[in-house]
Protein backbone atom coordinates (compact mmCIF):
# COMPACT_ATOMS: atom_id res chain seq x y z
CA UNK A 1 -50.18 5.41 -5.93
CA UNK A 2 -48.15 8.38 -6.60
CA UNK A 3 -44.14 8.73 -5.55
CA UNK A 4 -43.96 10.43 -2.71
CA UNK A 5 -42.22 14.10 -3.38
CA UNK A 6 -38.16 13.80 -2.04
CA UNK A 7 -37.25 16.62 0.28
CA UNK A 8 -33.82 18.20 0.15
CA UNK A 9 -32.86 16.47 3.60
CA UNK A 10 -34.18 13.43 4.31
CA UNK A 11 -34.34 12.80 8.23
CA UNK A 12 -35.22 9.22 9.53
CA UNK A 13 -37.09 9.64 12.95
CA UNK A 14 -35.34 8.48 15.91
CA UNK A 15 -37.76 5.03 16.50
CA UNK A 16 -36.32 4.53 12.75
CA UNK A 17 -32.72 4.63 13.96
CA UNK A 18 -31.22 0.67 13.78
CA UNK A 19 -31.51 -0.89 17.05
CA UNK A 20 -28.39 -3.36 15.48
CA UNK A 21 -25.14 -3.30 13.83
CA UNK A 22 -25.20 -5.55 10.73
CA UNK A 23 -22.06 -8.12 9.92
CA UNK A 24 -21.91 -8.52 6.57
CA UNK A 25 -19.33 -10.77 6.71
CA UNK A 26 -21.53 -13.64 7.43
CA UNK A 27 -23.27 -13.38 4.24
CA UNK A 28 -19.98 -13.62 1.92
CA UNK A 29 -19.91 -16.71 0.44
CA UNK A 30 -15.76 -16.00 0.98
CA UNK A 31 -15.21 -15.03 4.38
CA UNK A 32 -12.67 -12.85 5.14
CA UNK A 33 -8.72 -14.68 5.90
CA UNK A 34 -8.73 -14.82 9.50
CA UNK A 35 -6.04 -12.45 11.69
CA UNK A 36 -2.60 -14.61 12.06
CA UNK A 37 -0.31 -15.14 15.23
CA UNK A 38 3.00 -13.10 13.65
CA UNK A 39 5.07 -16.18 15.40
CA UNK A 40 3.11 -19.38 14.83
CA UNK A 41 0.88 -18.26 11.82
CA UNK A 42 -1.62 -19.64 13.25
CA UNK A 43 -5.76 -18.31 13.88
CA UNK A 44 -5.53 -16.16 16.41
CA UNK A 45 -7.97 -16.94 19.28
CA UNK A 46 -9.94 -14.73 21.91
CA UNK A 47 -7.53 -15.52 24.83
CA UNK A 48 -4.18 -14.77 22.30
CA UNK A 49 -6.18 -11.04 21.39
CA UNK A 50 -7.35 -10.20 25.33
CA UNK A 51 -3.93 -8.62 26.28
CA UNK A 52 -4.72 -6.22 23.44
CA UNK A 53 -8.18 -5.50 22.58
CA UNK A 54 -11.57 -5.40 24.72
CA UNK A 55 -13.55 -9.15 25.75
CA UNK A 56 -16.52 -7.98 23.86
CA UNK A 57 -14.64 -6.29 21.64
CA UNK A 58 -13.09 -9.34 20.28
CA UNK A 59 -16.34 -11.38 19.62
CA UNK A 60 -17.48 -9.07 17.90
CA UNK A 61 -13.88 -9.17 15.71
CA UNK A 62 -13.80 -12.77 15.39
CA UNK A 63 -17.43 -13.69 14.40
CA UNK A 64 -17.99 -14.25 11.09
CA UNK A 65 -21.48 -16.13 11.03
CA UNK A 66 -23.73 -13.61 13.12
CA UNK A 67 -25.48 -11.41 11.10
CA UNK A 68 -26.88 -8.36 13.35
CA UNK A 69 -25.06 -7.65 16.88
CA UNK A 70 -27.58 -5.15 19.31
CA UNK A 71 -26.54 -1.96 20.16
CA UNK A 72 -26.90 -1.62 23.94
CA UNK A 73 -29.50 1.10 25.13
CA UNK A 74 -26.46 2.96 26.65
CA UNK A 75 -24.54 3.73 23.10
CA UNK A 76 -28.23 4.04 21.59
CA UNK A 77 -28.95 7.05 24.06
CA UNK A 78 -25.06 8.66 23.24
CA UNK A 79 -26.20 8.24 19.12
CA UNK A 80 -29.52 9.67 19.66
CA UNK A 81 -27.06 12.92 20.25
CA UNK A 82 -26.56 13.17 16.64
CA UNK A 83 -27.65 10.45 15.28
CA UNK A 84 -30.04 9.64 12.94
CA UNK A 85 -27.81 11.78 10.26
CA UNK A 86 -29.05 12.99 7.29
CA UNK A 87 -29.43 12.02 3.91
CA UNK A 88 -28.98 15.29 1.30
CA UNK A 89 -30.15 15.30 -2.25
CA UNK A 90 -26.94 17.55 -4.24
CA UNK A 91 -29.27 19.45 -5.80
CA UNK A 92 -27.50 23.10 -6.34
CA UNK A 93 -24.11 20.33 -7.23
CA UNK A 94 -26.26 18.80 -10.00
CA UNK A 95 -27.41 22.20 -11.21
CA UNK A 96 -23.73 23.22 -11.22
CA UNK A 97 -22.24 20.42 -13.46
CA UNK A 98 -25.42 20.29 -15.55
CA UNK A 99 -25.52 16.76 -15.18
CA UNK A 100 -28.99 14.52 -15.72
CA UNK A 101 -27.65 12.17 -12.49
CA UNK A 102 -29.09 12.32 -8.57
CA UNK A 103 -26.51 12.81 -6.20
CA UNK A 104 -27.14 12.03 -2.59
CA UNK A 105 -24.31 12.28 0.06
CA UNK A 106 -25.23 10.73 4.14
CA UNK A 107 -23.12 13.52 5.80
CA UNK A 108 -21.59 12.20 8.93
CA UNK A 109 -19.91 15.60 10.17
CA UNK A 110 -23.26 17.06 12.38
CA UNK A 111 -21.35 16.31 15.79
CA UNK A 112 -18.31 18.03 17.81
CA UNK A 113 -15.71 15.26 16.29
CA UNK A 114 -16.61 16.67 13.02
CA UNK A 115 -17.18 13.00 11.56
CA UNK A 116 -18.38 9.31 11.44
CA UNK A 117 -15.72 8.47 13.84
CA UNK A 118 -17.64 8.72 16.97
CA UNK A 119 -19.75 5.75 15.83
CA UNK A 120 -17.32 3.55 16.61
CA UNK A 121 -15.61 5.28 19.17
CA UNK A 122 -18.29 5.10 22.03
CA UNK A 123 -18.90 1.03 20.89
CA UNK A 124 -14.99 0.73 22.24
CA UNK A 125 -14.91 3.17 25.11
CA UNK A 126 -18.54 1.98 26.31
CA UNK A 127 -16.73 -2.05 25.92
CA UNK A 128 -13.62 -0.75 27.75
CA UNK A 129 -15.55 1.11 30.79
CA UNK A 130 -17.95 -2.53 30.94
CA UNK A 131 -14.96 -4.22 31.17
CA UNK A 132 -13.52 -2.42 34.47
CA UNK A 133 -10.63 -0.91 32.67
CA UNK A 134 -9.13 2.14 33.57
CA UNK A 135 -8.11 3.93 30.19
CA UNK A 136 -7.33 3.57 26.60
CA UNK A 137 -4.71 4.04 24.04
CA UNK A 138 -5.00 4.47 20.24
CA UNK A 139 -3.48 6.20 17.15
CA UNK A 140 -5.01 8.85 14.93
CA UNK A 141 -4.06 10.17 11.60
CA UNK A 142 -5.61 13.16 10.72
CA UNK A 143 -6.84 13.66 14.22
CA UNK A 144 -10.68 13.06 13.92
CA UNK A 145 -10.27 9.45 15.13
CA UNK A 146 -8.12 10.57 17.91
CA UNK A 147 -11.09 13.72 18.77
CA UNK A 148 -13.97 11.09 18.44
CA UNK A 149 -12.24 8.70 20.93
CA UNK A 150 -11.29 11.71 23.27
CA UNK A 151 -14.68 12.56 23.21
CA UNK A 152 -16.32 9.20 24.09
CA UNK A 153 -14.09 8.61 26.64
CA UNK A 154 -14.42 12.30 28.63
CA UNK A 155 -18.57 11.36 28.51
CA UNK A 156 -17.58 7.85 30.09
CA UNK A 157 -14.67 8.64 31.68
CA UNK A 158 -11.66 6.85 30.70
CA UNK A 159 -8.26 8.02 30.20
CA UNK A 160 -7.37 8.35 26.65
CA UNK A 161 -3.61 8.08 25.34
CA UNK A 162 -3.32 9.69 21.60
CA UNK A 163 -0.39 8.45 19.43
CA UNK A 164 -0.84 11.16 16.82
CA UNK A 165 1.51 10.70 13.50
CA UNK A 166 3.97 13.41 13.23
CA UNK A 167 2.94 15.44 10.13
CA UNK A 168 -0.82 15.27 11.45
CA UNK A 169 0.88 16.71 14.78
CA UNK A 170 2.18 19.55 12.91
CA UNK A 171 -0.66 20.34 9.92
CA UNK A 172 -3.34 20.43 12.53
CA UNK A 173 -2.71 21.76 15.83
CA UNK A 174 -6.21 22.50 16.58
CA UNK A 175 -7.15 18.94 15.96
CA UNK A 176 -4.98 18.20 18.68
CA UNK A 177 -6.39 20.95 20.94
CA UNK A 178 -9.47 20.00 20.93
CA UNK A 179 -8.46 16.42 21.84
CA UNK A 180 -6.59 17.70 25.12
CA UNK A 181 -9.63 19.95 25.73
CA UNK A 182 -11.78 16.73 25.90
CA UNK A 183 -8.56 15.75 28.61
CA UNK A 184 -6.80 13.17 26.19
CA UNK A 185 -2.53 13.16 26.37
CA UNK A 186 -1.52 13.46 22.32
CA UNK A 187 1.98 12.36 21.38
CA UNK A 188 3.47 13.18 18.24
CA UNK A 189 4.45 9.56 16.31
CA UNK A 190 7.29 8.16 16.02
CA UNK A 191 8.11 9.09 19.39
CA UNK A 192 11.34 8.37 22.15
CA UNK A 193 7.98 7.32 24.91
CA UNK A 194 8.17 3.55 23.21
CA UNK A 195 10.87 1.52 22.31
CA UNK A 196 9.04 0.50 18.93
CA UNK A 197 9.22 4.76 18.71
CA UNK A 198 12.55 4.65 19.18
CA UNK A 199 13.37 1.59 16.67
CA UNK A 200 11.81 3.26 14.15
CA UNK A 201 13.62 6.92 14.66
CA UNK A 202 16.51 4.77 14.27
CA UNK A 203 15.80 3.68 10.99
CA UNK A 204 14.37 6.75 9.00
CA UNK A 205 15.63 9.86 11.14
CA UNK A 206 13.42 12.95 10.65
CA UNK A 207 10.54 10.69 9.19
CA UNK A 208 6.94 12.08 9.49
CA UNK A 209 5.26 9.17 10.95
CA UNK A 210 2.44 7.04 9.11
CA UNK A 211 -0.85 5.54 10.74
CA UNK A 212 1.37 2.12 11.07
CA UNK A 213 3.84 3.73 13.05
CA UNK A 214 1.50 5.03 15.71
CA UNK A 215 -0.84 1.79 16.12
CA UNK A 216 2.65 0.26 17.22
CA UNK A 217 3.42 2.98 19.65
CA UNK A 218 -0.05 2.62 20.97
CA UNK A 219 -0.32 -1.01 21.31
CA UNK A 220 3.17 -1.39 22.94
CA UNK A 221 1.60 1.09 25.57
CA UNK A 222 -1.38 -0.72 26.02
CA UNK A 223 0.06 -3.59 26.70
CA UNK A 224 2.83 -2.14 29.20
CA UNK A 225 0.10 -0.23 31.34
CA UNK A 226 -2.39 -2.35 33.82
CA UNK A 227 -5.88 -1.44 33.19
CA UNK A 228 -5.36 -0.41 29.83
CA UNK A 229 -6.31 -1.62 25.98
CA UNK A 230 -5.48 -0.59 22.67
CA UNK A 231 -8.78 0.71 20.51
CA UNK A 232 -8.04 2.04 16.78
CA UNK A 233 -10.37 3.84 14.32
CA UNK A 234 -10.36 1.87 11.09
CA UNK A 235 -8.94 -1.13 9.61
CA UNK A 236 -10.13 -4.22 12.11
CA UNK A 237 -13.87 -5.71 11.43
CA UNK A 238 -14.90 -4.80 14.42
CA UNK A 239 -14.68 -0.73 13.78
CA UNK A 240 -16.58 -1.47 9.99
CA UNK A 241 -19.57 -3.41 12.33
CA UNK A 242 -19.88 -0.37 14.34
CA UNK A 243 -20.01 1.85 11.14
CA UNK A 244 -22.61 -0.45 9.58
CA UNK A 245 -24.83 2.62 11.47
CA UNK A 246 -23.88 4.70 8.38
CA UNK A 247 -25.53 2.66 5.40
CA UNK A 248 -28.70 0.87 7.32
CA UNK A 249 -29.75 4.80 8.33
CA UNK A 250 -29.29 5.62 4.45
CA UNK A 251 -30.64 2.42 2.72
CA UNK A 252 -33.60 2.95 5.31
CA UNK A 253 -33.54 6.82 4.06
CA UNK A 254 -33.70 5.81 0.61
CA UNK A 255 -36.41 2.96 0.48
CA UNK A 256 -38.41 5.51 2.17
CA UNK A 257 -38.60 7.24 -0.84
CA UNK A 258 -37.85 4.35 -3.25
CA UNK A 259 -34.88 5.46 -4.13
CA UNK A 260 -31.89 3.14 -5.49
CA UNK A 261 -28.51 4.02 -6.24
CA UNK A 262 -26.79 2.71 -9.45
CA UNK A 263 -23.34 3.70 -7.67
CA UNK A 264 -21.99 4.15 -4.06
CA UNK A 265 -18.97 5.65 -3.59
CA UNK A 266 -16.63 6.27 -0.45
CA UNK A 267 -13.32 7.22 0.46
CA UNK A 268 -10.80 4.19 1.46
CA UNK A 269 -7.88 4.53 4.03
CA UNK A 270 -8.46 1.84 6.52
CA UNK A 271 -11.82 1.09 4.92
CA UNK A 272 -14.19 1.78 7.82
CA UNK A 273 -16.58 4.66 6.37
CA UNK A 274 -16.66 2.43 3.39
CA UNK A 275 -17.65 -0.62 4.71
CA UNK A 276 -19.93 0.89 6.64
CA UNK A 277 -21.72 3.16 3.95
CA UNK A 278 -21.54 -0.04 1.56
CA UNK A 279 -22.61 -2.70 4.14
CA UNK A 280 -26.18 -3.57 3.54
CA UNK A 281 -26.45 -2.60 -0.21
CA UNK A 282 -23.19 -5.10 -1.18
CA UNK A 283 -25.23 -7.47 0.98
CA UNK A 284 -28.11 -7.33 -1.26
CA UNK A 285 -25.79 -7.71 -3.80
CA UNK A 286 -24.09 -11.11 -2.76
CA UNK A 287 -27.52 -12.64 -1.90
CA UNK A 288 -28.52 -11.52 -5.67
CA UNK A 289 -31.43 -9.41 -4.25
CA UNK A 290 -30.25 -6.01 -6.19
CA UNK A 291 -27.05 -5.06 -8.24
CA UNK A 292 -24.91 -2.01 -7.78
CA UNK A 293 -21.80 -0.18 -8.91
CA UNK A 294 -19.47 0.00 -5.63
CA UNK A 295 -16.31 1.99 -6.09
CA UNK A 296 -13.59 2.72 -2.99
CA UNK A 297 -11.43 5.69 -3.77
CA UNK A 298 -8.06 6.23 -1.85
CA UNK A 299 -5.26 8.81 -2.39
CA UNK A 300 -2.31 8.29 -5.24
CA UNK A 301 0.07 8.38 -2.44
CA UNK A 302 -1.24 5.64 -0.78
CA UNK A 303 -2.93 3.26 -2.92
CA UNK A 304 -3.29 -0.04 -1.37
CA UNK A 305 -6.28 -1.51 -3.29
CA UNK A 306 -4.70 -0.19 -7.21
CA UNK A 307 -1.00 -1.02 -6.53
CA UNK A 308 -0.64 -2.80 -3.58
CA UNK A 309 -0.54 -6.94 -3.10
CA UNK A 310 -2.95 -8.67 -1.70
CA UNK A 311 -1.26 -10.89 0.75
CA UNK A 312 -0.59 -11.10 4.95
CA UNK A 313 0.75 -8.60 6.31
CA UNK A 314 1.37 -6.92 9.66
CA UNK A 315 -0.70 -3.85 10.87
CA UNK A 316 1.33 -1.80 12.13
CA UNK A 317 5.36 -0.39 10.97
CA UNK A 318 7.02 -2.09 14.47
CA UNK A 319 5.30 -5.42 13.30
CA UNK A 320 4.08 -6.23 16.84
CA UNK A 321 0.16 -6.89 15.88
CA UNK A 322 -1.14 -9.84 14.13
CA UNK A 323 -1.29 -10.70 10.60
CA UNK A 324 -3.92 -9.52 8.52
CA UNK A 325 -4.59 -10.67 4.64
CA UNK A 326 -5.33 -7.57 3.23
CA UNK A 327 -4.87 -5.43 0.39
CA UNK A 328 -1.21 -4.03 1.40
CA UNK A 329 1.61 -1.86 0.45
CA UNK A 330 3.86 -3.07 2.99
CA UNK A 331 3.71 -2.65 6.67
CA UNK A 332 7.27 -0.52 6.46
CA UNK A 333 5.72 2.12 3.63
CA UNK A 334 5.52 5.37 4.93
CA UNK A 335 3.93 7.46 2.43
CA UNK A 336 4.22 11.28 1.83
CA UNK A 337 3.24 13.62 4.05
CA UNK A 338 -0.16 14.34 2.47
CA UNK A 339 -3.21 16.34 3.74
CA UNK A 340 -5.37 13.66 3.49
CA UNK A 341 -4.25 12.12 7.20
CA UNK A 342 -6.89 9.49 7.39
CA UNK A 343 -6.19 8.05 4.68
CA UNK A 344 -1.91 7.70 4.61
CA UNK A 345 -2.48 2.98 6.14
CA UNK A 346 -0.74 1.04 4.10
CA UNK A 347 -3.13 -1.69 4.07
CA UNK A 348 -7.10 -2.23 3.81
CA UNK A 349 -10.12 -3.52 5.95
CA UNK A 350 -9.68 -7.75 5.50
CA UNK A 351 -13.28 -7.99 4.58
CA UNK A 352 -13.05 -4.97 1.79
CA UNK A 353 -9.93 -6.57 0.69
CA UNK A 354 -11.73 -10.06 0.07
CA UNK A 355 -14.87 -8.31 -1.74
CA UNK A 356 -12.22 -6.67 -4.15
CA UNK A 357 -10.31 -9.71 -4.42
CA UNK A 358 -13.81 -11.63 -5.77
CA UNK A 359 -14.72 -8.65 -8.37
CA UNK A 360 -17.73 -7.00 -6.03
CA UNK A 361 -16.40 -3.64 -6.16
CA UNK A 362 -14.15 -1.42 -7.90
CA UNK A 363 -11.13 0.41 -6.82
CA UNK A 364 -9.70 3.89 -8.11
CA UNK A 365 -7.03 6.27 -7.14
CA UNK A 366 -6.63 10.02 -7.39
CA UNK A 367 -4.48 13.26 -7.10
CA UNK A 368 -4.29 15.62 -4.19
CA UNK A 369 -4.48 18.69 -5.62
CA UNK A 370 -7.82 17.15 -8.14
CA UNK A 371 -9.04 16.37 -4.34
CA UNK A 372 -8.77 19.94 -3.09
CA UNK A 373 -10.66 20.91 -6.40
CA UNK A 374 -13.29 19.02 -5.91
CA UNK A 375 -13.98 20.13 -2.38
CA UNK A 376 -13.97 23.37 -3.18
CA UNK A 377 -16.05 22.76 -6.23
CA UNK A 378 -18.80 21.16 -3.45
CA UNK A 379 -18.52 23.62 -0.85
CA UNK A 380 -18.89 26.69 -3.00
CA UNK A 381 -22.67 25.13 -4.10
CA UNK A 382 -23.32 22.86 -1.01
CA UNK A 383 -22.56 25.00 1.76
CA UNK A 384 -20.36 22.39 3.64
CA UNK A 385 -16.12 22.08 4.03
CA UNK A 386 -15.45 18.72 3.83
CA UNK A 387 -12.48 17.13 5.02
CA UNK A 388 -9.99 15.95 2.79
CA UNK A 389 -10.93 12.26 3.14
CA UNK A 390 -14.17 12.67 2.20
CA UNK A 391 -13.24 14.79 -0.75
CA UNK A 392 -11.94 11.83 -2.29
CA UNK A 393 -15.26 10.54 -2.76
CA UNK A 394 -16.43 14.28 -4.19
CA UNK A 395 -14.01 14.29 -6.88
CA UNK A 396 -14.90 10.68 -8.02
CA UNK A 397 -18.75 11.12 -7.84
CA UNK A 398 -18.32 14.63 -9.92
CA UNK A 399 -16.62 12.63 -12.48
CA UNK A 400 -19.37 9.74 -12.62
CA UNK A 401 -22.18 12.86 -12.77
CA UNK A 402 -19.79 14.47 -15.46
CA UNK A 403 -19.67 10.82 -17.31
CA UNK A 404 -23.40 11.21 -17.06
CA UNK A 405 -23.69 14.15 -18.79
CA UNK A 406 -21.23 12.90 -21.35
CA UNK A 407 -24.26 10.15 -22.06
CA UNK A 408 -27.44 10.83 -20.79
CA UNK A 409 -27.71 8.71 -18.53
CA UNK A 410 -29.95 9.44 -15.12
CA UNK A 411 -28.09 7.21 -12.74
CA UNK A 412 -28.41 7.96 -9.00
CA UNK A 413 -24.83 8.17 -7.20
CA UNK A 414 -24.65 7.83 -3.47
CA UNK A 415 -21.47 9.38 -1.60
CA UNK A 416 -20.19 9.23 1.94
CA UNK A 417 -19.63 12.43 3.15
CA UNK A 418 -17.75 11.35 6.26
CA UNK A 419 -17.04 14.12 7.96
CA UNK A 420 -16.33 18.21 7.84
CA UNK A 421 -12.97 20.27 6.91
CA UNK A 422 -12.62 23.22 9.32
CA UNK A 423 -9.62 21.57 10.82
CA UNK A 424 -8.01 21.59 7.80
CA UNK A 425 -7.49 25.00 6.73
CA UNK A 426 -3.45 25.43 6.40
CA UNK A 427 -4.24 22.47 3.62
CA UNK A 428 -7.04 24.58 2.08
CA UNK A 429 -4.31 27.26 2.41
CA UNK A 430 -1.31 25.41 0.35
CA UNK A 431 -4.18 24.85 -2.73
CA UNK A 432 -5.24 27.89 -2.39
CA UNK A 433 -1.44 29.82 -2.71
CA UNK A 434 -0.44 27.03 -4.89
CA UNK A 435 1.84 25.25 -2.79
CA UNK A 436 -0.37 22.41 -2.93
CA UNK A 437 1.92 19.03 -4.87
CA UNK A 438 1.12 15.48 -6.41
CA UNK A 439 3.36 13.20 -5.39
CA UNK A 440 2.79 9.41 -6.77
CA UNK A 441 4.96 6.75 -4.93
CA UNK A 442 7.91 5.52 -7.70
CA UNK A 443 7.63 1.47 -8.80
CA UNK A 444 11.03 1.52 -6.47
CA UNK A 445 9.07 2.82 -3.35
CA UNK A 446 6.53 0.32 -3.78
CA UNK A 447 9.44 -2.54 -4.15
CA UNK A 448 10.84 -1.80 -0.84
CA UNK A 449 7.56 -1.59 1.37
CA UNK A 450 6.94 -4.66 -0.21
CA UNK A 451 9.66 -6.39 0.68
CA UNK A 452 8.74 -5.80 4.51
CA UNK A 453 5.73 -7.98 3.88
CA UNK A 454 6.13 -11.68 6.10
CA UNK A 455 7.58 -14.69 4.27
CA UNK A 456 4.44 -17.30 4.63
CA UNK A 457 5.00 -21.20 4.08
């Protein structure tokens, strides 16, 4: 039978979309540490999370042993929007660097939000509205959490509260536009609206937030307004089983060509667009049914699988959330104010965190300014900005096509390109005029956001 000829774009139809989100979590053979009461250390239960999070919400958080979850016919009809999302063979990028690999990105950024956000942010707005509830607050980095949610919530309506951290505020005003065009408030973080805002003014005056700092502000509001919950774009298992969307459309993309990838790599901040790109490939791989090379790739200034510790921690900079064994920096490091917003959390997705803890994947950090390069390496030859994020994952699969090359090797590389760049043009500017600097957190840095992390027994 001959091998059926691979078009440029590959496009699933829409009775192909997945009708459920997978968990891979209950095919580890190590399941994830569960979340810890901050007071008791102990499990944390439904009825201890329900002042915080969404009923359903929360099932679907602490499950470990159910493998596929539906997606209800309501948030099927909102995907079938933009969703299924296409799978692109990097041709004119493989012509450029001359390399003997295939490189195929899933690009995630064909929808207003500009990225894979929106996946999981009508799952939690379509929970919250079943619920009865009245609104939502959350945090966003580098504001395309923050526009997904804003988004969701304006089609179901639901107020949205926006705890947006500083520097974000500041490098990307249009981000924040479009999330009060949509009719969500957006509040600079650390801010003098929370007392946890306040606290933390106190202590580093003139700081430019971090992702931990606004999850505190916005969870201290949930919990102080009736009718409302706090929903958050990364980081929990319940944002990664939404995501799952991302790799069943490409695995079911690529075994419709018989395609395989020999290496999948994504960008890491919270570890969402990972986890979900890498969810039903590294469950082949536990069950022993394939093998593949699985790398996460986060920023220098913020690298929580390469130098952090992998121990409990809080979520959030106030240390009012639960404890979460992760891979960690400390919940009081606030990195520098890089471009790369989504990806400035000082810890990592628990169930990520336990697959790099037992050797299933691999972990590697990189420079801004080798970021910027990259992405504008792609976009001259693939006709697409991407966002800084993402452009982690550019820079690392040009160096495993480049590695390639070196060797002769025809490996296939699979990327997540999560989401587009056209918000992020004053940091396209500073690389551009030069302006652009590395900055890698000092041994002394790293010493004093770990010392923040919980004394356990």
């Amino acid at each position: 039978m001959a091998k059926k000829e691979i078009p440029y774009k590959i496009y699933l139809e829409e009775s192909e979309m997945p009708k459920y989100w997978y968990n891979l979590r209950a095919d580890m053979v190590n399941k994830p540490a569960p979340l810890l009461d901050a007071k008791t250390r102990k499990p944390m239960t439904a009825e201890d999370l329900s002042p915080v999070f969404c009923d359903e919400l929360i099932q679907q958080e602490l499950n470990d042993t159910q493998a596929y979850f539906e997606i209800p016919e309501e948030i099927l009809n909102f995907y079938k929007m933009y969703r299924p999302a296409p799978l692109v063979r990097a041709y004119c990028l493989e012509e450029k660097l001359q390399t003997p690999a295939k490189i195929y990105y899933k690009f995630e950024g064909n929808n207003t939000s500009g990225s894979h956000k929106l996946n999981s942010a009508i799952a939690q707005a379509y929970y919250a509205k079943k619920q009865g509830l009245k609104g939502v607050t959350t945090e966003t980095g580098a504001g395309q959490w923050g526009t997904a949610l804003s988004m969701a919530c304006a089609y179901l309506g639901l107020d949205c509260k926006v705890y947006m951290v500083k520097v974000s505020y500041e490098q990307k005003p249009f981000r924040r536009e479009v999330m009060r065009t949509y009719g969500a408030s957006v509040t600079p973080s650390p801010s003098m609206e929370t007392e946890v805002g306040k606290k933390i003014l106190a202590e580093h005056p003139g700081t430019t937030g971090s992702l931990g700092c606004a999850i505190s502000e916005a969870v201290e509001k949930a919990t102080s307004l009736p009718g409302y919950r706090y929903v958050l774009g990364s980081v929990l298992n319940q944002v990664m089983l939404h995501q799952t969307v991302i790799g069943l459309e490409t695995k079911a993309a690529m075994d419709k060509y018989d395609i395989k990838p020999d290496i999948i790599i994504g960008c890491a901040g919270g570890g969402s667009n990972l986890g979900g790109l890498i969810a039903p490939f590294m469950g082949e791989k536990i069950k022993g049914e394939a093998d593949y090379r699985i790398i996460a790739v986060e920023p220098e200034t913020c690298p929580s699988f390469t130098r952090g510790k992998y121990a409990y921690d809080y979520c959030d900079t106030g240390m009012i959330c639960p404890l979460a064994k992760m891979y960690t920096l400390g919940s009081g490091f606030i990195p520098a104010g890089t471009h790369s917003g989504g990806l400035r959390f000082h810890g990592m997705n628990p169930t990520l965190s336990q697959l790099y803890a037992d050797g299933l994947m691999e972990a590697v950090s990189v420079p801004q300014t080798a970021v910027f390069a990259a992405a504008e390496e792609f976009a001259r030859v693939e006709g697409i900005l991407p966002a800084p994020e993402s452009s982690h994952a550019i820079k690392v699969a040009i160096d495993e096509a480049l590695k390639c090359k070196e060797t002769g090797e025809e490996k296939t590389i699979l990327f997540g390109l999560t989401g587009t760049g056209y918000f992020d043009m004053m940091a396209y500017e500073k690389f551009h005029d030069g302006k652009m600097v590395d900055y890698v957190p000092t041994e002394e840095e790293l010493a004093k956001g770990f010392s923040y992390l919980p004394k356990m027994d």
